[in-house]
N, C-alpha and C. Protein backbone atom coordinates (compact mmCIF):
# COMPACT_ATOMS: atom_id res chain seq x y z
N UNK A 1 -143.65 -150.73 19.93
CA UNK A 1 -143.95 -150.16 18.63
C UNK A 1 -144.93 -149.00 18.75
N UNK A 2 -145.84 -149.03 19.67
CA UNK A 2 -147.08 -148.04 19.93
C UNK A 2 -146.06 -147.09 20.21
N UNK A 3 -145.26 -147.32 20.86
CA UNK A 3 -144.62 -145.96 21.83
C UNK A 3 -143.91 -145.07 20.52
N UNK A 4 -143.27 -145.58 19.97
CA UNK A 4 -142.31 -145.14 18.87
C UNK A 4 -143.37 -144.18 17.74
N UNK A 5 -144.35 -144.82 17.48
CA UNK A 5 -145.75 -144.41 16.60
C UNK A 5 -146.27 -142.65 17.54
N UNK A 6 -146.37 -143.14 18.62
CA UNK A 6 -146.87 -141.99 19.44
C UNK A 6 -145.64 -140.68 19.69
N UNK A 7 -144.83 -141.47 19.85
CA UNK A 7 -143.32 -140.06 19.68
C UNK A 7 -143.29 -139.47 18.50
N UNK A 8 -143.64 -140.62 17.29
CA UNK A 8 -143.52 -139.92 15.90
C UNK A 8 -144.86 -138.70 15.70
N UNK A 9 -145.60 -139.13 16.26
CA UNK A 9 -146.93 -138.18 16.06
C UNK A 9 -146.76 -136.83 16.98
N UNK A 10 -145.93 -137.37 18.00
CA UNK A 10 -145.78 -135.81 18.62
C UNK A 10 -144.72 -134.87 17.99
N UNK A 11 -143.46 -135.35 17.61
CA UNK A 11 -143.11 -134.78 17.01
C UNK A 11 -143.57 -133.98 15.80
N UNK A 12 -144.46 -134.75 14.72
CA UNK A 12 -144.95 -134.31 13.81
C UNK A 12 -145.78 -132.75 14.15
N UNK A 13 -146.75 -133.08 15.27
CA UNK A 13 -147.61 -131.99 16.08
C UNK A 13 -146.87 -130.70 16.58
N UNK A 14 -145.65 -130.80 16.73
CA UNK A 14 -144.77 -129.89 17.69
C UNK A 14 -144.53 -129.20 16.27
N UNK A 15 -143.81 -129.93 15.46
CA UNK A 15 -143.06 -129.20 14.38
C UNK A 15 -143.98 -128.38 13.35
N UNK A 16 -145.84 -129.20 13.78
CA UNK A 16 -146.68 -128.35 12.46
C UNK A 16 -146.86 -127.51 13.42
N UNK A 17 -147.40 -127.06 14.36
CA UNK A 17 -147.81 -126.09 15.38
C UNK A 17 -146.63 -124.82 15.52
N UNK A 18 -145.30 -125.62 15.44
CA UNK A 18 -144.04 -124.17 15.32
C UNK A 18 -144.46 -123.22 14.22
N UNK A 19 -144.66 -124.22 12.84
CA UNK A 19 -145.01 -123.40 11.61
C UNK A 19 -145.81 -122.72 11.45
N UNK A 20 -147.12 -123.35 12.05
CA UNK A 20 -147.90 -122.05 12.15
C UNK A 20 -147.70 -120.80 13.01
N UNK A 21 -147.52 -121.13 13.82
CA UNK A 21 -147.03 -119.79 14.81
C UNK A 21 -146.06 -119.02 13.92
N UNK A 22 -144.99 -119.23 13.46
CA UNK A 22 -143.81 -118.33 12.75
C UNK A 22 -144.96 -117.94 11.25
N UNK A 23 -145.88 -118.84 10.60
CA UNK A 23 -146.46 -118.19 9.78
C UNK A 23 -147.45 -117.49 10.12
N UNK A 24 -147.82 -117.62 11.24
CA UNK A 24 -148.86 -116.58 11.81
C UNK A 24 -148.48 -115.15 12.37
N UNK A 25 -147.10 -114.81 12.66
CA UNK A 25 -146.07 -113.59 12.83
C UNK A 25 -146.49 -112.66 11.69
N UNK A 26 -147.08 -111.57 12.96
CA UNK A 26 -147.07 -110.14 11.65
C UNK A 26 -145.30 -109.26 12.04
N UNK A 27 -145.89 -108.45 11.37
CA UNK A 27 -144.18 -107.54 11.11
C UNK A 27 -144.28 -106.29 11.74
N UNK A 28 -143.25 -105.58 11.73
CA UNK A 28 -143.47 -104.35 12.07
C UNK A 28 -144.06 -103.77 10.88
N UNK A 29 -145.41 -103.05 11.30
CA UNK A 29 -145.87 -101.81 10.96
C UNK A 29 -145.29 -100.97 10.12
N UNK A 30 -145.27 -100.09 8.78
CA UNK A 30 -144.77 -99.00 8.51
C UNK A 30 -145.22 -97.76 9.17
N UNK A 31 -144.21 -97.19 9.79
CA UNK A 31 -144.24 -95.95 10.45
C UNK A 31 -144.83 -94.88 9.99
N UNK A 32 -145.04 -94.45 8.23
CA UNK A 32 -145.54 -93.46 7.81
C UNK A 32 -146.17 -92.64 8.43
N UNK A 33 -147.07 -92.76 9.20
CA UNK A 33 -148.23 -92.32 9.53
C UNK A 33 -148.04 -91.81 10.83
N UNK A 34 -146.45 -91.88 11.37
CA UNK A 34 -146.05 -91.73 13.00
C UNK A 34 -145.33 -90.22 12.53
N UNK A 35 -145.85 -89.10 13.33
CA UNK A 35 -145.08 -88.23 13.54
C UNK A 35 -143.98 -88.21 14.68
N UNK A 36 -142.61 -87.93 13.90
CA UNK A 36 -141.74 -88.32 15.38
C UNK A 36 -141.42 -87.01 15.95
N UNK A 37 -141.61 -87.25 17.62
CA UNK A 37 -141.70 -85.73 17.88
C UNK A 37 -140.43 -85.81 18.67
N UNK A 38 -139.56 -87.04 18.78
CA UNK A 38 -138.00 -86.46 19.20
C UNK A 38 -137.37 -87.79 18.93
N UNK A 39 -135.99 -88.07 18.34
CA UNK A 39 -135.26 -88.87 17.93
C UNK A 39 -135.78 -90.23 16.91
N UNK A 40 -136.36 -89.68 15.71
CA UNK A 40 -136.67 -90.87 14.43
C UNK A 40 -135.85 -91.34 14.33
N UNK A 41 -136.43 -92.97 14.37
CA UNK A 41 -135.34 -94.14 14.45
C UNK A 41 -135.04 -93.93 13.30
N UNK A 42 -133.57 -94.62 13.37
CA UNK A 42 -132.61 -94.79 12.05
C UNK A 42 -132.46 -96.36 11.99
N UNK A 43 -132.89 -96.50 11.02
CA UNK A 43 -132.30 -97.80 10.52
C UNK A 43 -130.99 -98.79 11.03
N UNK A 44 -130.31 -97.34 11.04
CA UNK A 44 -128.47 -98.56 11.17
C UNK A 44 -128.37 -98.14 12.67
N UNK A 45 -129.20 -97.68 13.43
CA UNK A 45 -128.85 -97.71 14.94
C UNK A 45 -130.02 -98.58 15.86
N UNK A 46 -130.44 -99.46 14.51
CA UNK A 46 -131.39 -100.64 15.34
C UNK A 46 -130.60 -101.42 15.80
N UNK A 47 -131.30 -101.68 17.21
CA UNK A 47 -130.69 -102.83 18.02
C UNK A 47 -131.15 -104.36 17.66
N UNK A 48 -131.35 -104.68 18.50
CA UNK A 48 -131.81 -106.63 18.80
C UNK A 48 -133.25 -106.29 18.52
N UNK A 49 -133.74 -106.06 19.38
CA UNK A 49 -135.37 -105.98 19.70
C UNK A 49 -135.78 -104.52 19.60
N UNK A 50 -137.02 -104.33 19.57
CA UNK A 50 -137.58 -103.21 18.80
C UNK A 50 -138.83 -103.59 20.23
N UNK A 51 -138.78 -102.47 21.15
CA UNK A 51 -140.59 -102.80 21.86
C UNK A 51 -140.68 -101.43 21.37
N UNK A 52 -142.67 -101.67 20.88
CA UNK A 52 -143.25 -100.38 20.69
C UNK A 52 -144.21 -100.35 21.73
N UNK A 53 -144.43 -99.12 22.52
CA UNK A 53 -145.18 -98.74 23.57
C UNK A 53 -146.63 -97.91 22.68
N UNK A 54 -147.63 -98.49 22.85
CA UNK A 54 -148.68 -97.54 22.85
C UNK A 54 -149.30 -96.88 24.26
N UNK A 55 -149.43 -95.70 24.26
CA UNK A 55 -149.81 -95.58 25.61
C UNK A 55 -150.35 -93.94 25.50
N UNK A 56 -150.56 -93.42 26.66
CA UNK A 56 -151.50 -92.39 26.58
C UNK A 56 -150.79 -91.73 27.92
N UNK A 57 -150.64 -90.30 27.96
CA UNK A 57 -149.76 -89.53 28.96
C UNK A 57 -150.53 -89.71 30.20
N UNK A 58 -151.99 -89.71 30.53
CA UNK A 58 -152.65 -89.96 32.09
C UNK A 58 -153.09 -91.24 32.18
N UNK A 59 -152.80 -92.06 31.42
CA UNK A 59 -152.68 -93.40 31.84
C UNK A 59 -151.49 -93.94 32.76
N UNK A 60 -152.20 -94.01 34.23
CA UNK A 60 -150.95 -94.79 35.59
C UNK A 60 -150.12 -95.86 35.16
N UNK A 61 -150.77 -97.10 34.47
CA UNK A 61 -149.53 -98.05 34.13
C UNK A 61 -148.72 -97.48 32.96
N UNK A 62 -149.03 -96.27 32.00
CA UNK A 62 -148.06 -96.20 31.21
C UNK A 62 -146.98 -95.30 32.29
N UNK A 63 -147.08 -94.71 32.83
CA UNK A 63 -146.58 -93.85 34.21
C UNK A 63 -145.61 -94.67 34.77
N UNK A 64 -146.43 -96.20 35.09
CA UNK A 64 -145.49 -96.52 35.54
C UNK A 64 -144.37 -97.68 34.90
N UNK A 65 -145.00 -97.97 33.86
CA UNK A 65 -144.37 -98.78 32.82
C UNK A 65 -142.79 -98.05 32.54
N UNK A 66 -143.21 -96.70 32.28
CA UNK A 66 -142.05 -95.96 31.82
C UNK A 66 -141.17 -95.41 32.78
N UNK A 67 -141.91 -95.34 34.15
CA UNK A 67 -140.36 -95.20 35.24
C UNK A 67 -140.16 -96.35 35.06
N UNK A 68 -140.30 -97.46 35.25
CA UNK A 68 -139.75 -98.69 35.16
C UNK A 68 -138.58 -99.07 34.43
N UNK A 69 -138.94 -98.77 32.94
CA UNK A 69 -138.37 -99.11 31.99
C UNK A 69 -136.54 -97.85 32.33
N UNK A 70 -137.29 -96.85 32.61
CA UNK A 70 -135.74 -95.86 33.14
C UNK A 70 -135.20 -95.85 33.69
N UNK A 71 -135.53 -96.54 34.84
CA UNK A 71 -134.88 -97.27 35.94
C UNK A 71 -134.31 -98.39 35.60
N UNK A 72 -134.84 -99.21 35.22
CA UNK A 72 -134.11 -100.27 34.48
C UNK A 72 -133.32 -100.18 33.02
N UNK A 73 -132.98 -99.09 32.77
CA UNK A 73 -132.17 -99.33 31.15
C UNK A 73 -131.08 -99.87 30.88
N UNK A 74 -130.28 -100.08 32.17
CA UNK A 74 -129.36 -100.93 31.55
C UNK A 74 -129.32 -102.18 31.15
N UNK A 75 -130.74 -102.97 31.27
CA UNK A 75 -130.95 -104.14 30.89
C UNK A 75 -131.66 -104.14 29.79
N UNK A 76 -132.17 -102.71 29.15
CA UNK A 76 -132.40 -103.11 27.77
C UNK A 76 -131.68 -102.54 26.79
N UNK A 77 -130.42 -102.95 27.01
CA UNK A 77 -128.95 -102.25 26.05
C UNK A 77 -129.83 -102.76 24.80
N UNK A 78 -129.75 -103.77 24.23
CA UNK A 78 -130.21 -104.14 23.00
C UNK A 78 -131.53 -104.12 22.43
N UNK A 79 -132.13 -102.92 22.87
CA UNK A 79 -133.35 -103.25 22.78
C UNK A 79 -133.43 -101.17 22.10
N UNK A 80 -134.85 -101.21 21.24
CA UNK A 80 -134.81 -99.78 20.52
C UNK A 80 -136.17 -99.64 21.44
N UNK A 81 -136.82 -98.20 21.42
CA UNK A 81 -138.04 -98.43 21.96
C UNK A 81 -138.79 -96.96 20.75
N UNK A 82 -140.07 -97.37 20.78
CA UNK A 82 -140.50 -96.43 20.01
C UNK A 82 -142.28 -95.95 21.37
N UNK A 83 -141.91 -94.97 21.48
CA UNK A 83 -143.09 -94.60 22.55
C UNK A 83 -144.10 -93.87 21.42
N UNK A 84 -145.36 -94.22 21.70
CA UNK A 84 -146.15 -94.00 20.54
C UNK A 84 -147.18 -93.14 21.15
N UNK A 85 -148.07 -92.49 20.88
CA UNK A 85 -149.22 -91.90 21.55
C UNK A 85 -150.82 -90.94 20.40
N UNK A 86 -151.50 -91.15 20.36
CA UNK A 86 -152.47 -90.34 19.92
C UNK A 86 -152.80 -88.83 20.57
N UNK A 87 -152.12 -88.82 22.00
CA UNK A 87 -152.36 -87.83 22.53
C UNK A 87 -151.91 -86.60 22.22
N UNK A 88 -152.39 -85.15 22.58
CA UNK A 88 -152.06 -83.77 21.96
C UNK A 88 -149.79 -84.31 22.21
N UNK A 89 -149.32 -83.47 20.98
CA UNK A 89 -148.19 -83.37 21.55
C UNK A 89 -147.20 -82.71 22.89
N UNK A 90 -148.07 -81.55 23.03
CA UNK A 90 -147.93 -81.19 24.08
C UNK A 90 -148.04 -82.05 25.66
N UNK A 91 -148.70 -82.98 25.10
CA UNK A 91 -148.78 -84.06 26.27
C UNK A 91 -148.19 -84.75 26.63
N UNK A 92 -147.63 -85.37 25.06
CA UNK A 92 -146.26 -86.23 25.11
C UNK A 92 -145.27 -85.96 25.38
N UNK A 93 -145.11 -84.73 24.87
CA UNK A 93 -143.94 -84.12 25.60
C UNK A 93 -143.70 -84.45 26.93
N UNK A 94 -144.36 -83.60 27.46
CA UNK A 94 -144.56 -83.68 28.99
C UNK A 94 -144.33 -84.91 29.79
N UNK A 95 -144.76 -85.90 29.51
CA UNK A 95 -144.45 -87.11 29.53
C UNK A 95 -143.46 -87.55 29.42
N UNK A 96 -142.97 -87.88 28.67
CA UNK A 96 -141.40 -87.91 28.06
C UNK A 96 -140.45 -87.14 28.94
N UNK A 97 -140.65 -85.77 29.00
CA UNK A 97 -139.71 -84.83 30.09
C UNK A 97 -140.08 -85.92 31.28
N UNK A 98 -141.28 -86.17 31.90
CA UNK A 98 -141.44 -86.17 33.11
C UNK A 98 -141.06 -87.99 33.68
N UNK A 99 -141.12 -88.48 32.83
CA UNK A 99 -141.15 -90.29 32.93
C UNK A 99 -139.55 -90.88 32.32
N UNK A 100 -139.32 -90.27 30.90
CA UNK A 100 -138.33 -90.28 30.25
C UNK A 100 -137.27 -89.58 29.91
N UNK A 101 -136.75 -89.02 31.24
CA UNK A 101 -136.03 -87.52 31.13
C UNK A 101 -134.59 -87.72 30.64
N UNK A 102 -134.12 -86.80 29.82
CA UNK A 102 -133.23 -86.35 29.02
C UNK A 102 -133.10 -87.00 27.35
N UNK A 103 -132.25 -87.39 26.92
CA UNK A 103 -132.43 -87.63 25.30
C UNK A 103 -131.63 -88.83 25.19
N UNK A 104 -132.73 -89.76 24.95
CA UNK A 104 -131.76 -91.54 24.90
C UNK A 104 -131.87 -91.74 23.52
N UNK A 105 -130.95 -92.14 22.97
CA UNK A 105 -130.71 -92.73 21.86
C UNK A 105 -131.52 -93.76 21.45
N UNK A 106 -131.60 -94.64 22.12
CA UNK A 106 -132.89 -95.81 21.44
C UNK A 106 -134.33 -95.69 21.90
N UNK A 107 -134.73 -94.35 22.79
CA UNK A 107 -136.18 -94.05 22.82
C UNK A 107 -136.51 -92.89 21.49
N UNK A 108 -137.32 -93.66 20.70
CA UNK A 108 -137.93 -92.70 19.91
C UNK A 108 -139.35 -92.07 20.37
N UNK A 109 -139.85 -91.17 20.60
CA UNK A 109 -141.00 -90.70 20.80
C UNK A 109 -142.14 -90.29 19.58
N UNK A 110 -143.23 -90.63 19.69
CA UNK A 110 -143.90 -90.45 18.26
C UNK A 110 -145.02 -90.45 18.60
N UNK A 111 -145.71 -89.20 17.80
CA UNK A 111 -147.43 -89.17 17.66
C UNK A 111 -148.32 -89.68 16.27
N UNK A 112 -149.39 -90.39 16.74
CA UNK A 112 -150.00 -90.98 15.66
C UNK A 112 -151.54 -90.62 15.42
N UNK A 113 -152.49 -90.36 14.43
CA UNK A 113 -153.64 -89.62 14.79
C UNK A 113 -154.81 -91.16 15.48
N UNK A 114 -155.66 -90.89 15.98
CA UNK A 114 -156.12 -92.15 16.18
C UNK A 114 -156.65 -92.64 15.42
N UNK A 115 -157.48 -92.13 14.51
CA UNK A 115 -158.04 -92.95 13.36
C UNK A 115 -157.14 -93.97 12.71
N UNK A 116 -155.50 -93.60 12.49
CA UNK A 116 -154.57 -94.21 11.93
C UNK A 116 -154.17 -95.15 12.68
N UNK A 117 -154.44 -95.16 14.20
CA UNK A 117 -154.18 -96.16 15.29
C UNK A 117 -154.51 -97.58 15.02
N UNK A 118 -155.36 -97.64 14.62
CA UNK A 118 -156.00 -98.89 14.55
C UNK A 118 -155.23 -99.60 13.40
N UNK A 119 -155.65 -98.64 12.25
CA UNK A 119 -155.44 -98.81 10.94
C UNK A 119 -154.24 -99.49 10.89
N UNK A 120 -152.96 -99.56 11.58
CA UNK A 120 -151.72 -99.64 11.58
C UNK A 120 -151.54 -100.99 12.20
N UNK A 121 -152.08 -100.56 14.05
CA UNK A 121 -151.83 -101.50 14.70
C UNK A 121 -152.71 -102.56 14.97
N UNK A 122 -153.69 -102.47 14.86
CA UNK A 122 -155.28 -102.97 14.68
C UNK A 122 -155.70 -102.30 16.23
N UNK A 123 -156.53 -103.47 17.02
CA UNK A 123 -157.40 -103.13 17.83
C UNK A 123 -156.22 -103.20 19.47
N UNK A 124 -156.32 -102.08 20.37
CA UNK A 124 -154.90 -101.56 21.07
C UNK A 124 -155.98 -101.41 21.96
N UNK A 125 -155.22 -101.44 23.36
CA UNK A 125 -155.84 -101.15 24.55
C UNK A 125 -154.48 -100.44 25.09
N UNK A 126 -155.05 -99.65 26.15
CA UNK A 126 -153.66 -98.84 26.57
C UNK A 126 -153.51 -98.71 28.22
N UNK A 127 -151.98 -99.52 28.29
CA UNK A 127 -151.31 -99.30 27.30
C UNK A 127 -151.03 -100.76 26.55
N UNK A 128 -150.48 -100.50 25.87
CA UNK A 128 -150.05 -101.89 24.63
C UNK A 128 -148.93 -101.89 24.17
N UNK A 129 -148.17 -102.96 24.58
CA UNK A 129 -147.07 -102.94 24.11
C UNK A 129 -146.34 -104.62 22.94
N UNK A 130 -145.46 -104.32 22.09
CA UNK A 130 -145.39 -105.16 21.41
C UNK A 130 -144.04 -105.06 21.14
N UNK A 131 -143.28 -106.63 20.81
CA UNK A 131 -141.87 -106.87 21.38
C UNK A 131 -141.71 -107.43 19.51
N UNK A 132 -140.74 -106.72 18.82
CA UNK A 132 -140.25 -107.15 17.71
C UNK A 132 -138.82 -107.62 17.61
N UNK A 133 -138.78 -109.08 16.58
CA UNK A 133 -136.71 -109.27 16.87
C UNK A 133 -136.16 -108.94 15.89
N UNK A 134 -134.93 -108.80 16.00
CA UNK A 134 -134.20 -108.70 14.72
C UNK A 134 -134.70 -108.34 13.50
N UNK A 135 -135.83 -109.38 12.77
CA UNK A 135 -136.37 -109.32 11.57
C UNK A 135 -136.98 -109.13 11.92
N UNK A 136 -137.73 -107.56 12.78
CA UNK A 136 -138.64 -107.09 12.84
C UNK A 136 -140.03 -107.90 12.83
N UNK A 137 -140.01 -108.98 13.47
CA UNK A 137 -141.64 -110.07 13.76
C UNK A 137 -141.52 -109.59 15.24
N UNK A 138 -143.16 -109.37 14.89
CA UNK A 138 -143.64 -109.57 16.37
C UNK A 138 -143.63 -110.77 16.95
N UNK A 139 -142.87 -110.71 17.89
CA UNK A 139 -142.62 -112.08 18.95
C UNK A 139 -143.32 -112.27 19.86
N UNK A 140 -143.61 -111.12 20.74
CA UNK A 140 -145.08 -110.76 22.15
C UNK A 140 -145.54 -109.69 21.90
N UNK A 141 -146.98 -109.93 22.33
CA UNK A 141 -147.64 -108.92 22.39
C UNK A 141 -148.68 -108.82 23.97
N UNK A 142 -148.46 -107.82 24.55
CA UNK A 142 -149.16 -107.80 25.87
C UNK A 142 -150.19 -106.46 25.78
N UNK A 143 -151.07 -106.92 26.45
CA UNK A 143 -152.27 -105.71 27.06
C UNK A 143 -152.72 -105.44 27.99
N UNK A 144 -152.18 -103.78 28.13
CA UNK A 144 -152.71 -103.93 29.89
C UNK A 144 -151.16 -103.37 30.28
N UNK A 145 -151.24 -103.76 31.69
CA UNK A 145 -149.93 -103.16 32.43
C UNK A 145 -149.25 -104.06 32.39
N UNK A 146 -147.73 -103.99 32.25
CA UNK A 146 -146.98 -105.06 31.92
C UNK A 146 -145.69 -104.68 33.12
N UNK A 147 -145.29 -106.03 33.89
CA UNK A 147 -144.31 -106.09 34.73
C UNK A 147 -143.18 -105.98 33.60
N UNK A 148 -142.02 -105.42 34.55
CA UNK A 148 -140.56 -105.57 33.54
C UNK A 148 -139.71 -106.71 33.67
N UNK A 149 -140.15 -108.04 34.20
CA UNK A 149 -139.39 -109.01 34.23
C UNK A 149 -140.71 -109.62 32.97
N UNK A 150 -141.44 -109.45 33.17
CA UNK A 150 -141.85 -110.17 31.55
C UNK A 150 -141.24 -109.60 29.91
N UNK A 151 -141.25 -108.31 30.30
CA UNK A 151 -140.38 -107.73 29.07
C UNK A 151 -139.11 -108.40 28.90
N UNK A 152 -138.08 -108.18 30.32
CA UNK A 152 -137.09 -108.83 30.03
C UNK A 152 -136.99 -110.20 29.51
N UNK A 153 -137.82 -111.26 30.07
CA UNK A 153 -137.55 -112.75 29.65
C UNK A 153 -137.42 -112.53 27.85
N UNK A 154 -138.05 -111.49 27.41
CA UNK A 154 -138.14 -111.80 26.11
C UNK A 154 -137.26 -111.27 25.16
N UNK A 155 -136.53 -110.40 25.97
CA UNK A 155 -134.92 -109.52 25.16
C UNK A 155 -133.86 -110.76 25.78
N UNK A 156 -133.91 -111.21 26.25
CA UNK A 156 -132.55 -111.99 26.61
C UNK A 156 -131.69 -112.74 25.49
């Protein structure tokens, strides 16, 4: 009888602890405040997952986050990406040419002022990246340099 009592209580624990987590899910962000400086996402050409990259053009892990991610694109067919930056545009650019070369359809590139940085995303270390699904909830959020088999486990 104890045993049955103690399964019932875990269950109970598992199922209140899910709820909070799904009620603790923020959303995507409104973009307003993002200048897009090459390919603004469209609505009806959202994929599965949505990662937004914060990052900064002489920052090494965003350097290398983003060969990564280009090297690897065929594993994020379903996935949109929005590359974000405070930095001069001219920087991003550069970046983009140099990390993200030619014109992909689900990389959006976008500048944001920093004051609005926060304001949006709250408190960001760079680089920072954040993994949204379908209904646009944030699902992960990482800080710091991020391997691409952790990204992947979470588009699958």
């Amino acid at each position: 009888m104890g045993s049955i009592g103690f399964l019932i209580t875990f269950i109970l624990l598992l199922v209140y602890f899910k709820y909070v987590e799904l009620r603790g899910q923020r959303s995507l962000p409104k973009s307003k405040n993002i200048t897009w400086i090459q390919n603004k996402p469209l609505r009806e050409n959202y994929k599965i997952f949505l990662i937004v990259l914060i990052f900064h053009p002489d920052c090494d892990y965003c350097k290398y986050e983003a060969t990564e991610i280009f090297k690897n694109r065929e594993k994020f067919s379903r996935v949109n990406f929005w590359w974000i930056s405070y930095a001069k545009k001219t920087e991003i650019l550069a970046f983009k040419n140099k990390y993200l070369p030619g014109n992909i359809d689900e990389m959006s590139i976008g500048f944001i002022p920093i004051d609005k940085l926060s304001n949006i995303f709250g408190n960001v270390t760079i680089p920072h990246i954040y993994i949204y699904n379908n209904d646009k909830l944030l699902i992960k959020e990482f800080k710091g340099e991020t391997k691409m088999d952790a990204l992947i486990q979470f588009i699958k």
